[in-house]
N, C-alpha and C. Protein backbone atom coordinates (compact mmCIF):
# COMPACT_ATOMS: atom_id res chain seq x y z
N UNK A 1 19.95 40.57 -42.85
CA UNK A 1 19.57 40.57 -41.46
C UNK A 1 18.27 39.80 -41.22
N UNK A 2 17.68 39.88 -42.33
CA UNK A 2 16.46 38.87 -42.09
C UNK A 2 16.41 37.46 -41.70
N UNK A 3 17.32 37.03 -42.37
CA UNK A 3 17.81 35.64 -42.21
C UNK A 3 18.35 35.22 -40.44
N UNK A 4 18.88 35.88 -40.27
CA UNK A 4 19.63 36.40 -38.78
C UNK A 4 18.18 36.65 -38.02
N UNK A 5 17.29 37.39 -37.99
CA UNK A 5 16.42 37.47 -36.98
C UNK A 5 15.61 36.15 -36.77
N UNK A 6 15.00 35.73 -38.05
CA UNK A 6 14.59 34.29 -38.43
C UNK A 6 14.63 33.23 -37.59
N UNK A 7 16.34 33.17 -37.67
CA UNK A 7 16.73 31.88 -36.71
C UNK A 7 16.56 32.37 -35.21
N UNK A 8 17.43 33.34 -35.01
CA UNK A 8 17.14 33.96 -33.24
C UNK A 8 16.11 33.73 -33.30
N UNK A 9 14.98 34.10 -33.59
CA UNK A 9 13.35 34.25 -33.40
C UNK A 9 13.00 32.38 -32.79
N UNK A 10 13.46 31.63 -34.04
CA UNK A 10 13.15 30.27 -33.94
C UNK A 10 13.88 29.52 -33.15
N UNK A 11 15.06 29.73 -32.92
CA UNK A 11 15.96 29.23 -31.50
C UNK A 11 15.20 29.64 -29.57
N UNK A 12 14.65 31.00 -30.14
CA UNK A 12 13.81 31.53 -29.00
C UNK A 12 12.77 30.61 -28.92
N UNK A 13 12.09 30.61 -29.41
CA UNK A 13 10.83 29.63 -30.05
C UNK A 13 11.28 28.17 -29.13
N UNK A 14 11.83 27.81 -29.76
CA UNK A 14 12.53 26.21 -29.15
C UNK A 14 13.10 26.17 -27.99
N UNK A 15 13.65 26.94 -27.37
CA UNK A 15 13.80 27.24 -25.86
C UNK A 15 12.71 27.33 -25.37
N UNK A 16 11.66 27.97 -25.44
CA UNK A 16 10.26 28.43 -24.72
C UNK A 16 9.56 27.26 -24.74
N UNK A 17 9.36 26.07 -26.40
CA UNK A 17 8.67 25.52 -26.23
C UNK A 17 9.38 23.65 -25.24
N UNK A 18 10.77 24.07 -25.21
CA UNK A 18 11.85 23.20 -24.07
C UNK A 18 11.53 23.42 -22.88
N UNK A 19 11.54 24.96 -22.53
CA UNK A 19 11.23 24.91 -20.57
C UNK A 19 9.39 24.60 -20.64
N UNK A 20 8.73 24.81 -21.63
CA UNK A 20 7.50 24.22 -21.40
C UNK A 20 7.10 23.21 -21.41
N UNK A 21 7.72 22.32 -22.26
CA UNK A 21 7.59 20.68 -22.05
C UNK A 21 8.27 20.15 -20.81
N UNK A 22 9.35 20.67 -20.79
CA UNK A 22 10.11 20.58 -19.35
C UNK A 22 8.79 20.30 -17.61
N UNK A 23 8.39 21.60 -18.19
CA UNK A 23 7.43 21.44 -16.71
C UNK A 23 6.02 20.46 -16.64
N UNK A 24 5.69 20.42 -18.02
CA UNK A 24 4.96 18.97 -18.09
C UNK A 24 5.21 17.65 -17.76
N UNK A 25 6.50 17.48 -18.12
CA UNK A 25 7.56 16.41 -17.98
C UNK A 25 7.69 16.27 -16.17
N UNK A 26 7.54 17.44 -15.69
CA UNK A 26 7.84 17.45 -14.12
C UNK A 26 6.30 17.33 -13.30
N UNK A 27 5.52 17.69 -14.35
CA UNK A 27 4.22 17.59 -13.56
C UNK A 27 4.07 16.11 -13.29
N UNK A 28 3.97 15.77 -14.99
CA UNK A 28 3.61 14.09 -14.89
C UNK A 28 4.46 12.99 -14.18
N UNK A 29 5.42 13.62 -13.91
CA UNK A 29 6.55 12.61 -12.43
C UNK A 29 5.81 12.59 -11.88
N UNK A 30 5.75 13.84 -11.15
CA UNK A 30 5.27 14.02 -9.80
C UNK A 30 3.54 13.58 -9.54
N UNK A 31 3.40 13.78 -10.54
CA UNK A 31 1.57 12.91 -10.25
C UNK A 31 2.02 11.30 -10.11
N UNK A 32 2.67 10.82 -11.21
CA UNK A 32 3.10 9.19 -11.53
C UNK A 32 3.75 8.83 -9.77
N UNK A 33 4.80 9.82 -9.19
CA UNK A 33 4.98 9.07 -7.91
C UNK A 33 4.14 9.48 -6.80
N UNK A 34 3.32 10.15 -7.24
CA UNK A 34 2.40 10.20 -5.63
C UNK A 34 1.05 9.36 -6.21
N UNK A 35 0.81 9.12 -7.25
CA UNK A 35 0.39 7.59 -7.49
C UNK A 35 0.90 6.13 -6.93
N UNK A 36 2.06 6.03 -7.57
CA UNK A 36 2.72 5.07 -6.98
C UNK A 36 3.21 4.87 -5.47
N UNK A 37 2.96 6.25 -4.67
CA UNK A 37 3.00 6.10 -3.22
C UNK A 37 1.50 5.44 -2.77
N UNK A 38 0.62 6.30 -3.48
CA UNK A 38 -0.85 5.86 -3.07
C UNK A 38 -0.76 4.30 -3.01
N UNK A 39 -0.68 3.79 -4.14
CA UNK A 39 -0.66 2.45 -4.38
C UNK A 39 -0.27 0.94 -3.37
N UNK A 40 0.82 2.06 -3.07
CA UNK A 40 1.84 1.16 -1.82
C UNK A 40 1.00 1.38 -0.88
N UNK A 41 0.92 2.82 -0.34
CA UNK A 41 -0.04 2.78 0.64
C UNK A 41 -0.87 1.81 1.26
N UNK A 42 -2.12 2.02 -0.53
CA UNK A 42 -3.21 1.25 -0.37
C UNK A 42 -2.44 -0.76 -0.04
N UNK A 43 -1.90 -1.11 -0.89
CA UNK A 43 -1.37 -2.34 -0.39
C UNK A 43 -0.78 -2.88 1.12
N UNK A 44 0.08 -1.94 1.63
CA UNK A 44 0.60 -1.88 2.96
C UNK A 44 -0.70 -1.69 3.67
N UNK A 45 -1.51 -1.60 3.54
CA UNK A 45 -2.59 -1.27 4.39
C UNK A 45 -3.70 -2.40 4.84
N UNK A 46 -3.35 -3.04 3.04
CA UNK A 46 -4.50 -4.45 2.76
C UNK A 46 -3.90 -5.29 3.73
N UNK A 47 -2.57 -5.26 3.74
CA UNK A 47 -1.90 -6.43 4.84
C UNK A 47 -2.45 -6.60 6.39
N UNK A 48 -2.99 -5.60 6.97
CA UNK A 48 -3.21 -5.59 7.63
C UNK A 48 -4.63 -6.19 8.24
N UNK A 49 -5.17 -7.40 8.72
CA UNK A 49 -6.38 -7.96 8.84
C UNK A 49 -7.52 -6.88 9.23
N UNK A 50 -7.28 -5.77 10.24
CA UNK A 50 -8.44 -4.82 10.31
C UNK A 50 -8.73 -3.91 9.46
N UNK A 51 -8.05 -3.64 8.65
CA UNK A 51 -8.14 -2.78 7.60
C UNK A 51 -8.96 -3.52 6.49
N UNK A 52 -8.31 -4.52 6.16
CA UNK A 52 -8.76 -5.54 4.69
C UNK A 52 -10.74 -5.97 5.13
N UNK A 53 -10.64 -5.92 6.48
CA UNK A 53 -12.06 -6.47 6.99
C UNK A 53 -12.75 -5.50 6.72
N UNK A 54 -12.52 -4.05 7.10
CA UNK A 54 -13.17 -2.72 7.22
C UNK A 54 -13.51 -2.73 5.59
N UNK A 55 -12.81 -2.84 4.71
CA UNK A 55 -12.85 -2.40 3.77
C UNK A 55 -13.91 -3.74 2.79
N UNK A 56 -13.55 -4.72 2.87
CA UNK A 56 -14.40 -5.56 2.56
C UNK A 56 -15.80 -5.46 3.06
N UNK A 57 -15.98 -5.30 4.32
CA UNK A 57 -17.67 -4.76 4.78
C UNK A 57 -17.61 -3.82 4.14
N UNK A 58 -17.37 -2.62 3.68
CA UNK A 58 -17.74 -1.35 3.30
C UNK A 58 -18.13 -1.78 1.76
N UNK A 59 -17.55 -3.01 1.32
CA UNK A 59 -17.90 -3.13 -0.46
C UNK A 59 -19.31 -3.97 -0.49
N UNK A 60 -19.04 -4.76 1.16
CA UNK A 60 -20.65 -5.37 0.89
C UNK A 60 -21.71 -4.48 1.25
N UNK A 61 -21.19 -3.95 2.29
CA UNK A 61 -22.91 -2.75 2.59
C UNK A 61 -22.88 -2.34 1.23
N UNK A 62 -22.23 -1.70 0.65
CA UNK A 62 -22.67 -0.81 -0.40
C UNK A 62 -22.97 -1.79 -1.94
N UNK A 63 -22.81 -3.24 -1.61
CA UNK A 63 -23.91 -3.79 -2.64
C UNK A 63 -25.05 -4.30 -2.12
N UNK A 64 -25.26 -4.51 -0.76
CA UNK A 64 -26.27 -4.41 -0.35
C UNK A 64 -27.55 -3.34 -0.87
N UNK A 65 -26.71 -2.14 -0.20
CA UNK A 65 -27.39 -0.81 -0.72
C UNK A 65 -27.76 -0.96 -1.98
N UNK A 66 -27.23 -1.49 -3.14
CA UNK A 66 -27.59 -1.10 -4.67
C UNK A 66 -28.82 -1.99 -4.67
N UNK A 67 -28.59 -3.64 -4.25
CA UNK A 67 -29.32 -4.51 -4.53
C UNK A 67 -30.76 -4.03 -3.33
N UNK A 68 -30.69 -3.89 -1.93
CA UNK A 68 -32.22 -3.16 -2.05
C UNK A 68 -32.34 -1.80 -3.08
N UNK A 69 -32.32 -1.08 -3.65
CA UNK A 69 -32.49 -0.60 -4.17
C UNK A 69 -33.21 -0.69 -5.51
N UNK A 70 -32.73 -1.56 -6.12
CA UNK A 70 -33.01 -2.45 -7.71
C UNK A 70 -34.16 -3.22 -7.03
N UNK A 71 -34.41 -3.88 -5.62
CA UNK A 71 -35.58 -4.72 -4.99
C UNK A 71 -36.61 -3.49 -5.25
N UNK A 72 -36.45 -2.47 -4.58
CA UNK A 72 -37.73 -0.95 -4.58
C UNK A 72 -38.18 -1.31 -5.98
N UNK A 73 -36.97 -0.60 -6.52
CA UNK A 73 -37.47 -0.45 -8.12
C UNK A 73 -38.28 -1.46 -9.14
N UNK A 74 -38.07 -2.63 -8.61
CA UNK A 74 -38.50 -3.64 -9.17
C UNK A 74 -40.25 -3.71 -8.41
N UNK A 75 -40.48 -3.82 -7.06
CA UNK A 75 -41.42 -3.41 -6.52
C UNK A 75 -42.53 -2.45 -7.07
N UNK A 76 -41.37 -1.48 -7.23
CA UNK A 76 -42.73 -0.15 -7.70
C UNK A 76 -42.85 -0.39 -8.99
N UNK A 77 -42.55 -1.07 -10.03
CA UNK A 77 -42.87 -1.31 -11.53
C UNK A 77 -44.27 -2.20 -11.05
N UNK A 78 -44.03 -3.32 -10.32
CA UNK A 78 -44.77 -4.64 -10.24
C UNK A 78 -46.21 -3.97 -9.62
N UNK A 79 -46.11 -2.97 -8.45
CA UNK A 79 -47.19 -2.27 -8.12
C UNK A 79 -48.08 -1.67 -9.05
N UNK A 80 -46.91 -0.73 -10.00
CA UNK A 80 -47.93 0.48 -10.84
C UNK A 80 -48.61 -0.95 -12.22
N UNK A 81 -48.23 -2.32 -11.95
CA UNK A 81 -48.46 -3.02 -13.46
C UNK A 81 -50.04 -3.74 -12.85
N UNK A 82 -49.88 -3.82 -11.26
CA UNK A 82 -51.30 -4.67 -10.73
C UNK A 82 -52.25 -3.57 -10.76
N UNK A 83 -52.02 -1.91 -10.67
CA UNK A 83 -53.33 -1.21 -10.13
C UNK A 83 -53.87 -0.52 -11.68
């Protein structure tokens, strides 16, 4: 009978560790296509001239922003090196 519980035991085993890969398997779809919706999204969107503009100003302000920033920093080194 030992032999007999063994396998049941390990057939159980392999079912449990089947519906658990199973739902991994279903997670990572479902992330992969609401990725791939995003994606489209984001593209269908670029097409559009007010959108692509909006979004292009928004990448320059915000190197604007970095580059004064790195200007300060560079400033306040050059200050604390004259006094």
């Amino acid at each position: 009978m030992a032999i007999k519980e063994f396998f049941k035991n390990a057939f159980s085993d392999m079912k449990e560790d089947a519906k658990a890969q199973h739902e991994v398997d279903k997670a990572n779809f479902a992330a992969a296509k609401a990725e791939s919706k995003a994606q489209w999204e984001e593209a269908k969107a670029m097409s559009k001239p007010e959108t692509r503009k909006a979004i292009m100003q928004e990448k320059r302000n915000e190197q604007i922003k970095e580059a004064n920033e790195r200007k300060a920093e560079a400033e306040a080194r050059s200050n604390r090196l004259k006094k």
